[in-house]
N, C-alpha and C. Protein backbone atom coordinates (compact mmCIF):
# COMPACT_ATOMS: atom_id res chain seq x y z
N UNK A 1 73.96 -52.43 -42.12
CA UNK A 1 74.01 -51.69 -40.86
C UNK A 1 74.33 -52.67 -39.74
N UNK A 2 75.04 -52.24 -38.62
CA UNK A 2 75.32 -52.86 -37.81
C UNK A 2 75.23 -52.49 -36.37
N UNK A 3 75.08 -52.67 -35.45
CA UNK A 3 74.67 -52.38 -34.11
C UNK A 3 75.74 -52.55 -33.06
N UNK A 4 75.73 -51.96 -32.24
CA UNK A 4 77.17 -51.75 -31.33
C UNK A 4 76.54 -51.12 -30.13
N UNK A 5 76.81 -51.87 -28.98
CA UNK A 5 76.16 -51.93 -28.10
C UNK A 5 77.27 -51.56 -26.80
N UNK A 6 76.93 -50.36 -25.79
CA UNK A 6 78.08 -50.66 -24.49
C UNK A 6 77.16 -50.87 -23.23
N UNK A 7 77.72 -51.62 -22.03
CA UNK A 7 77.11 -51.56 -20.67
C UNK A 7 77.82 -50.28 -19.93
N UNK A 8 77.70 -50.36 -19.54
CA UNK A 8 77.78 -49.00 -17.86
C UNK A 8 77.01 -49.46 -16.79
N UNK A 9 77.25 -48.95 -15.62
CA UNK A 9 76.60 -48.87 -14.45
C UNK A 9 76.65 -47.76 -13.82
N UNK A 10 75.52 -47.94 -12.77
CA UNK A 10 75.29 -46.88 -11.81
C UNK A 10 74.48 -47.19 -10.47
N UNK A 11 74.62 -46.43 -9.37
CA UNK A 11 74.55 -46.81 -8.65
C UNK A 11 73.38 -45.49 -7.81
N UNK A 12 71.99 -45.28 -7.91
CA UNK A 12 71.50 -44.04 -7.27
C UNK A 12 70.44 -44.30 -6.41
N UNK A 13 69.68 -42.97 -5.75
CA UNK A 13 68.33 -43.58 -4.84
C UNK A 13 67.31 -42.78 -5.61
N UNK A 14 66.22 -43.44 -5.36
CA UNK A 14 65.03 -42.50 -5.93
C UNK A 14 64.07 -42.97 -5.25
N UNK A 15 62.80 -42.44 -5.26
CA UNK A 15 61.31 -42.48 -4.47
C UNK A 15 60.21 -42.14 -5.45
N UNK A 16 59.07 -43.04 -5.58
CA UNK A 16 58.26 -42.89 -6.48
C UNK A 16 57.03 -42.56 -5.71
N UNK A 17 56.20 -41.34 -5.56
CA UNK A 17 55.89 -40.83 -5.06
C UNK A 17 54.91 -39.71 -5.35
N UNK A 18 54.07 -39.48 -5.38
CA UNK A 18 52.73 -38.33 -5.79
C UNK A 18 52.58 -37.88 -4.45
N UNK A 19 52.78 -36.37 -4.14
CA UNK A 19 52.70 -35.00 -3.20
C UNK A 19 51.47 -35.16 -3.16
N UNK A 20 50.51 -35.38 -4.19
CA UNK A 20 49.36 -34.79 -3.91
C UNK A 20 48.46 -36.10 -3.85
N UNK A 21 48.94 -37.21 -3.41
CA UNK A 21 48.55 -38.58 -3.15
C UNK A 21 48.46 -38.68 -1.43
N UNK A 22 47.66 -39.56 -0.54
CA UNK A 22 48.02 -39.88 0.28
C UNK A 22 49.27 -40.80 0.05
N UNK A 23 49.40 -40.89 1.41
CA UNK A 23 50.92 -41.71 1.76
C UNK A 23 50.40 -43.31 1.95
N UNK A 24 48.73 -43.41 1.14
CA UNK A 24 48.20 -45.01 2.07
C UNK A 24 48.31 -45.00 0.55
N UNK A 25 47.98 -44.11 -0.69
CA UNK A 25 47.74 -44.50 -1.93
C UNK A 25 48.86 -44.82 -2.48
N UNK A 26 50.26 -43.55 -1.95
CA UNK A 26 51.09 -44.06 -2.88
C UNK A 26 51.86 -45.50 -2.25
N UNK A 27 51.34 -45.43 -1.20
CA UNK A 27 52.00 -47.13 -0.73
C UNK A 27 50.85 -48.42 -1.70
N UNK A 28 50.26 -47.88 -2.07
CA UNK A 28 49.27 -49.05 -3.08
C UNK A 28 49.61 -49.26 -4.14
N UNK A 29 50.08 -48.07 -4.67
CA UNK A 29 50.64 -47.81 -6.34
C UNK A 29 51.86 -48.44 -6.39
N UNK A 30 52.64 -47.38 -5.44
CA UNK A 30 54.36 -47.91 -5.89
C UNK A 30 54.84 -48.79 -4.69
N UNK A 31 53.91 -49.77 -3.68
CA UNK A 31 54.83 -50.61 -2.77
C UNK A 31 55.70 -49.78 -2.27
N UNK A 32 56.40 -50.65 -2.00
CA UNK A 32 58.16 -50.06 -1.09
C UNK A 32 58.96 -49.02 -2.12
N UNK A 33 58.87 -48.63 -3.03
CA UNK A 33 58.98 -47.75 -3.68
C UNK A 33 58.76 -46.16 -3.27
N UNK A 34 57.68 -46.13 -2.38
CA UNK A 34 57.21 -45.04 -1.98
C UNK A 34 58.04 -44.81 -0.43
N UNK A 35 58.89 -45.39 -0.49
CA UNK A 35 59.67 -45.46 0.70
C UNK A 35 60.00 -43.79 1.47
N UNK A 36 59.60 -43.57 2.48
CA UNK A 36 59.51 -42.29 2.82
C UNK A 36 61.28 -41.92 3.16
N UNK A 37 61.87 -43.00 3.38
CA UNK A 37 63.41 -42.83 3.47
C UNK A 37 64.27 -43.46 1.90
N UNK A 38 63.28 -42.88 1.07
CA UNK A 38 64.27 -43.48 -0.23
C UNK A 38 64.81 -45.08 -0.13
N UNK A 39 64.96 -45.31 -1.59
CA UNK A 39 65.84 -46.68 -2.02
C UNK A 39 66.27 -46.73 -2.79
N UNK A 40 67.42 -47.40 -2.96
CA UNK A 40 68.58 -47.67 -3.88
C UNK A 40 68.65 -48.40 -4.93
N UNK A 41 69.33 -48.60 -6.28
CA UNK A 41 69.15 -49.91 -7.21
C UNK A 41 70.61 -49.64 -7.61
N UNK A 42 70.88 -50.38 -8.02
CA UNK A 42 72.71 -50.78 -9.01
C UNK A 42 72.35 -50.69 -10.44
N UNK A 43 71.95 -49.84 -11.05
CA UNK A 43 71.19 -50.03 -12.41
C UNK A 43 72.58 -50.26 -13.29
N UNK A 44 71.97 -51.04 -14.86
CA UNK A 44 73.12 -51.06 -15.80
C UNK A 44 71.96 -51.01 -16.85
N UNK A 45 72.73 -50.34 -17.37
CA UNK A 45 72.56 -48.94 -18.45
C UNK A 45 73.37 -49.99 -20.12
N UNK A 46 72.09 -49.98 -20.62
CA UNK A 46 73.35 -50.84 -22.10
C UNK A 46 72.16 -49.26 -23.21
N UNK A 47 73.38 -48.92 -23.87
CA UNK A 47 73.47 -47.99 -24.97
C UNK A 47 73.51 -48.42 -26.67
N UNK A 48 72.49 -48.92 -27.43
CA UNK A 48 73.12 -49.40 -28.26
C UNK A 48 73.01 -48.09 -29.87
N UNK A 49 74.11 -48.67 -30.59
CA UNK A 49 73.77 -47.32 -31.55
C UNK A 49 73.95 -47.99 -32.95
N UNK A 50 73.52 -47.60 -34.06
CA UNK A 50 73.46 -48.52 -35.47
C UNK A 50 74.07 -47.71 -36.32
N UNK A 51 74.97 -48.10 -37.33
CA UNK A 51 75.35 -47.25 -38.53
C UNK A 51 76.55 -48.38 -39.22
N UNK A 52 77.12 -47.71 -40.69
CA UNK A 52 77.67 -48.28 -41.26
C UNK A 52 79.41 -48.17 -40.77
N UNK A 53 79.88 -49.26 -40.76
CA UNK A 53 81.37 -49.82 -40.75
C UNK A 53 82.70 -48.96 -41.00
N UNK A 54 83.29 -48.45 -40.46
CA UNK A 54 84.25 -47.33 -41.48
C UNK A 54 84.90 -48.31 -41.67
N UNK A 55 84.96 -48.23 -43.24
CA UNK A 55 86.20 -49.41 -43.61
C UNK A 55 87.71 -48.83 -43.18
N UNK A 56 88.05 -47.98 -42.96
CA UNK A 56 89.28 -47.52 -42.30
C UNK A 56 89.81 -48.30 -40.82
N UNK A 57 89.05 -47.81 -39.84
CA UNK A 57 88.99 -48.59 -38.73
C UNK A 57 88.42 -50.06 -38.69
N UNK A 58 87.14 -50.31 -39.34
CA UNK A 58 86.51 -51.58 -38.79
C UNK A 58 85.42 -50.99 -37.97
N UNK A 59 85.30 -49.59 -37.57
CA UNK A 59 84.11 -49.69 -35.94
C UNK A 59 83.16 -49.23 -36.60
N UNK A 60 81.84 -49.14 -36.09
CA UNK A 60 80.70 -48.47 -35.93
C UNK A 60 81.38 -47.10 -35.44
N UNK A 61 81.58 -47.03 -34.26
CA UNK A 61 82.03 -46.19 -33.68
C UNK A 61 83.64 -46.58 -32.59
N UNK A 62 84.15 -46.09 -32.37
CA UNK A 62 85.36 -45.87 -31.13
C UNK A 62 84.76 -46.24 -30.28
N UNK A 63 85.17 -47.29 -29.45
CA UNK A 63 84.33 -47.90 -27.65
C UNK A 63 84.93 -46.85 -26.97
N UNK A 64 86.16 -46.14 -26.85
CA UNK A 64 86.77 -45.36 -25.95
C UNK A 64 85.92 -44.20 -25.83
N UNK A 65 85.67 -44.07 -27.18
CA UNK A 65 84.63 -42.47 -27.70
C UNK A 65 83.03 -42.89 -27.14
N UNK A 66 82.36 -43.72 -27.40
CA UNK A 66 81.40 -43.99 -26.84
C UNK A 66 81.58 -44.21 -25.04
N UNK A 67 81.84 -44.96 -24.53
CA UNK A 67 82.31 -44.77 -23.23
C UNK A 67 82.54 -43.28 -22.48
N UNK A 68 83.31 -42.65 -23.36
CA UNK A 68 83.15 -41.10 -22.93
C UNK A 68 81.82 -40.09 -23.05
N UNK A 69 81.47 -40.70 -24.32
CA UNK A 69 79.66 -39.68 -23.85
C UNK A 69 79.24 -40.18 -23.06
N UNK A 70 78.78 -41.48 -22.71
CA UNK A 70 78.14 -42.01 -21.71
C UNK A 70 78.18 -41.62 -20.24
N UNK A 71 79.73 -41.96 -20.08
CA UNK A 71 80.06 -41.05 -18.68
C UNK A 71 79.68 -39.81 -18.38
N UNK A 72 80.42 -39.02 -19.32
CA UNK A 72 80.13 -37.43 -19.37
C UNK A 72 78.88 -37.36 -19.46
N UNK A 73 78.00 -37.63 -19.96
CA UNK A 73 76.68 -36.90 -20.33
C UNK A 73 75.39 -37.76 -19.14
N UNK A 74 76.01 -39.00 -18.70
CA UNK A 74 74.93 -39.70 -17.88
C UNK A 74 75.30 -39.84 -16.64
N UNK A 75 76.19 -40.96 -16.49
CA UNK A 75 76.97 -41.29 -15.61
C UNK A 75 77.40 -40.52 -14.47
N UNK A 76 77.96 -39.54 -14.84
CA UNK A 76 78.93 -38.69 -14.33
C UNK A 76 77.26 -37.71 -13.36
N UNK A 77 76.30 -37.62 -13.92
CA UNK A 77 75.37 -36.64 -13.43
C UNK A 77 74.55 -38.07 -12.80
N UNK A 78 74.24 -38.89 -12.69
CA UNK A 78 72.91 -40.30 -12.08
C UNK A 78 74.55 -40.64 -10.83
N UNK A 79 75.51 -41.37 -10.64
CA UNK A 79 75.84 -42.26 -10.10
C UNK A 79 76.03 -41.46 -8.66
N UNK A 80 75.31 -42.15 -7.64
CA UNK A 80 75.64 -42.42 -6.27
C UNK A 80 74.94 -40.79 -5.71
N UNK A 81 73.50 -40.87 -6.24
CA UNK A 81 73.26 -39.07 -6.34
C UNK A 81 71.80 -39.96 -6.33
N UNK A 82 70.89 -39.13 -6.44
CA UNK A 82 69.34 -38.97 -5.52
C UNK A 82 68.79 -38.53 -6.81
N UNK A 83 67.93 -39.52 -7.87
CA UNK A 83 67.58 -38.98 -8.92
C UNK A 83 66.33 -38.00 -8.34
N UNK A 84 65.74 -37.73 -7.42
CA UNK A 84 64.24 -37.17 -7.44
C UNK A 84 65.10 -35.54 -7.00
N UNK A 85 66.17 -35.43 -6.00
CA UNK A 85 66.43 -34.39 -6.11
C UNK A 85 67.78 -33.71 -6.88
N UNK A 86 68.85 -34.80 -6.81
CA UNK A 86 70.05 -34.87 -7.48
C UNK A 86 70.48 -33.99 -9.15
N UNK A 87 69.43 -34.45 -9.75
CA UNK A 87 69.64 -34.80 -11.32
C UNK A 87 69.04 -34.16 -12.34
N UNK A 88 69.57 -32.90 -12.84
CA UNK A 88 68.78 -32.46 -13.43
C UNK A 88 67.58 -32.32 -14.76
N UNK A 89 68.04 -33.38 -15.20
CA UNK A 89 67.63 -34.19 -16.35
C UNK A 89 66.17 -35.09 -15.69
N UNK A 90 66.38 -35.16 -14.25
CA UNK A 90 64.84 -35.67 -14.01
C UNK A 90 63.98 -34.52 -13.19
N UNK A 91 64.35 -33.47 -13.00
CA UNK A 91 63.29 -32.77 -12.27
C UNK A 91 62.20 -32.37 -12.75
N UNK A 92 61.28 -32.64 -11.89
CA UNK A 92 59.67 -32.27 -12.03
C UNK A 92 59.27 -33.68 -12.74
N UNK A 93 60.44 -35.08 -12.73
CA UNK A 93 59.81 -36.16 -13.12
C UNK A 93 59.45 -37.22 -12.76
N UNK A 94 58.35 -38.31 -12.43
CA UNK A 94 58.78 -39.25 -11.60
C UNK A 94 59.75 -40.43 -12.10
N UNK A 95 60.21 -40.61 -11.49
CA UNK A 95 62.32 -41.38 -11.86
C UNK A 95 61.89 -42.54 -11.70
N UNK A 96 60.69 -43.17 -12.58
CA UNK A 96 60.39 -44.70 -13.10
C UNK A 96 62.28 -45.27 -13.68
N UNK A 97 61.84 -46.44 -13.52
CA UNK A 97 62.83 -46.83 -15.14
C UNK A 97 62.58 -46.32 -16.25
N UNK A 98 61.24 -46.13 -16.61
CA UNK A 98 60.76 -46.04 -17.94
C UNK A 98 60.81 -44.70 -18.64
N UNK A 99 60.67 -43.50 -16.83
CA UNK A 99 61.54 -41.96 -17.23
C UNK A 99 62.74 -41.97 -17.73
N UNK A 100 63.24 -42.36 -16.64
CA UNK A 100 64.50 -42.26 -16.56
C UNK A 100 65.39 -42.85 -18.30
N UNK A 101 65.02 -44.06 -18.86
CA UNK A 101 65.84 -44.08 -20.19
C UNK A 101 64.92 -43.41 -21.09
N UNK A 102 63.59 -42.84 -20.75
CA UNK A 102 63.64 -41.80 -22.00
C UNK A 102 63.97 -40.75 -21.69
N UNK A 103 64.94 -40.17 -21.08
CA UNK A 103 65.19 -38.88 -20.62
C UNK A 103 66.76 -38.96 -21.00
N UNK A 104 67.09 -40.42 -20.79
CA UNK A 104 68.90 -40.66 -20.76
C UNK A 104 69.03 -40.73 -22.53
N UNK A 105 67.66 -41.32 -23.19
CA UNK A 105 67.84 -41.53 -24.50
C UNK A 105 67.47 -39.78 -25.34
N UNK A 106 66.41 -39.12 -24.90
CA UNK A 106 66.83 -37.91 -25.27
C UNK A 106 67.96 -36.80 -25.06
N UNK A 107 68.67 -37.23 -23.76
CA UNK A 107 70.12 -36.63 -23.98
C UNK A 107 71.22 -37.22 -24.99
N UNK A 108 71.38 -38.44 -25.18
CA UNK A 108 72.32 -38.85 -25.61
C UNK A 108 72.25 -39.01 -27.58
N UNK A 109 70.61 -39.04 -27.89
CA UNK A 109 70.61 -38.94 -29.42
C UNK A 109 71.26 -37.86 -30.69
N UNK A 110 71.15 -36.90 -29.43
CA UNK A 110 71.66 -35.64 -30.30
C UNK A 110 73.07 -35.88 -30.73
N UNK A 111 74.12 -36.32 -29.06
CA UNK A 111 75.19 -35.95 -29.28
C UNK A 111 75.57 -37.91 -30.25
N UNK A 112 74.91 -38.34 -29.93
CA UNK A 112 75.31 -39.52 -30.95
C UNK A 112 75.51 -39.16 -32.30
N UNK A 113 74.36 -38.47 -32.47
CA UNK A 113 74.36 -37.97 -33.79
C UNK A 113 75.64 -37.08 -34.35
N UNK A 114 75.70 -36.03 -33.68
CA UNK A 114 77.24 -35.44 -33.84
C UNK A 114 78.39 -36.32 -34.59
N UNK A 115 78.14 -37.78 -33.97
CA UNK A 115 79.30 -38.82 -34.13
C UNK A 115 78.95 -39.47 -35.38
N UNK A 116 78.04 -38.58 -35.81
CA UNK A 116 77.23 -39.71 -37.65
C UNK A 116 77.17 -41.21 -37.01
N UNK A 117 76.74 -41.27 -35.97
CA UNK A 117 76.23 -42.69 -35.41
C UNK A 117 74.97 -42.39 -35.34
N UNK A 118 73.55 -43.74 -34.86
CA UNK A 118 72.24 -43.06 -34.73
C UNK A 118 72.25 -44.04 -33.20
N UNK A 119 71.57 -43.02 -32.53
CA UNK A 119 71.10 -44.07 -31.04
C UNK A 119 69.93 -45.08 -31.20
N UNK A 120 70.33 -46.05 -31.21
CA UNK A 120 69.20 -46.96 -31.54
C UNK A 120 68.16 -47.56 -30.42
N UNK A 121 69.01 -47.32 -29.22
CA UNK A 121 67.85 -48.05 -27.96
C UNK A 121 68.70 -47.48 -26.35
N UNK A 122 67.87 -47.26 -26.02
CA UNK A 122 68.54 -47.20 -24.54
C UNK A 122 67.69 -48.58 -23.48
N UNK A 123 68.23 -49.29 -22.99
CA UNK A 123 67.80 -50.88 -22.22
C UNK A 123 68.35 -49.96 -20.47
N UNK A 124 67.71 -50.06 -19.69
CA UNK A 124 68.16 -50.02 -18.77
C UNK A 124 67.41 -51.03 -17.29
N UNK A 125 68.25 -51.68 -16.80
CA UNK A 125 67.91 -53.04 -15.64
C UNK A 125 67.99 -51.93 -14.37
N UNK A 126 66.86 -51.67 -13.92
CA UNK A 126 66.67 -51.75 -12.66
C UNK A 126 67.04 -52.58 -11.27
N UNK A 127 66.75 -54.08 -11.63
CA UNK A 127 67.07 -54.86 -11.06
C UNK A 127 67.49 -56.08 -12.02
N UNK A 128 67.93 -57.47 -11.50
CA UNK A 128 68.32 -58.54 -12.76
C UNK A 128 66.83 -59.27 -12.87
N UNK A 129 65.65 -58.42 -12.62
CA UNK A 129 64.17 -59.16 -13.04
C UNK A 129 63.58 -57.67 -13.43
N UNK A 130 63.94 -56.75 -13.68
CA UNK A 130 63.16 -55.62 -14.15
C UNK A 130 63.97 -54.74 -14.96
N UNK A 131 63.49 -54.36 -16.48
CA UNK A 131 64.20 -53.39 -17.11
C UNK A 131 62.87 -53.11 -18.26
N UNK A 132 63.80 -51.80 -18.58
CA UNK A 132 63.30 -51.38 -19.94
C UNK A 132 63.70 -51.07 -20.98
N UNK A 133 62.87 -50.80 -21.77
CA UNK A 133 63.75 -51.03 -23.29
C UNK A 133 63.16 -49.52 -24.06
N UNK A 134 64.34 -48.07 -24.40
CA UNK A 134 63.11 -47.50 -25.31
C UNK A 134 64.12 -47.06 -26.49
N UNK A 135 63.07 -46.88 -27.62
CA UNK A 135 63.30 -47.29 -28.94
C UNK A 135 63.59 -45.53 -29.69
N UNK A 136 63.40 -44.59 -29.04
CA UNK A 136 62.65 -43.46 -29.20
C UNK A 136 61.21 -43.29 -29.54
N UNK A 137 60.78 -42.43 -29.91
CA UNK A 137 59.36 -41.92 -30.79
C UNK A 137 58.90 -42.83 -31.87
């Protein structure tokens, strides 16, 4: 088995934030995070997926073909858009990093699968000192 990995980027705002928190608590919890005027990150998004070699081609999968779910199914709905109200894939969630790629990794397993590829990890960098890593279930 072999592993095949793409980057992407994106570019959105989000606010981490509890309604039913004061505004002194959630400034304790989430810092500047709780920013009452939102904040921004440049996130990059790496997708990786595992399966066997087609000896025909050589790939795991097509980069052109992977690149296209990604866009279509993530990209195209997160970039330069307001995950807390923007995105429908996060509503009613709070838009951690740590939501956010298990939410990007339960959209994208299914249709990986389609491709007889398996999604093996979704990594996503918040910043170049903060990311996460999820594996699924």
């Amino acid at each position: 088995m072999i592993y095949l990995t793409r980057r992407e980027r994106f570019s959105a705002a989000h606010k981490l934030y509890r309604e039913e928190w004061s505004d002194e608590k959630n400034e304790e919890v989430f810092g500047k995070c709780s920013n009452p005027n939102w904040h921004g990150h440049n996130y990059v998004l790496y997708v990786t997926v595992n399966g066997d070699v087609d000896p025909e081609t050589g790939f795991v999968m097509n980069l052109k073909k992977m690149k296209k779910i990604i866009t279509e199914h993530i990209i195209d709905k997160v970039d330069h858009k307001n995950l807390n109200l923007d995105v429908d894939f996060m509503k009613d969630k709070m838009p951690s990093t740590e939501n956010i790629a298990i939410e990007i990794f339960k959209i994208l397993e299914p249709v990986f699968k389609e491709k007889k590829v398996n999604l093996h990890s979704v990594r996503l960098h918040e910043t170049e000192n903060n990311f996460v890593e999820y594996f699924g279930k």
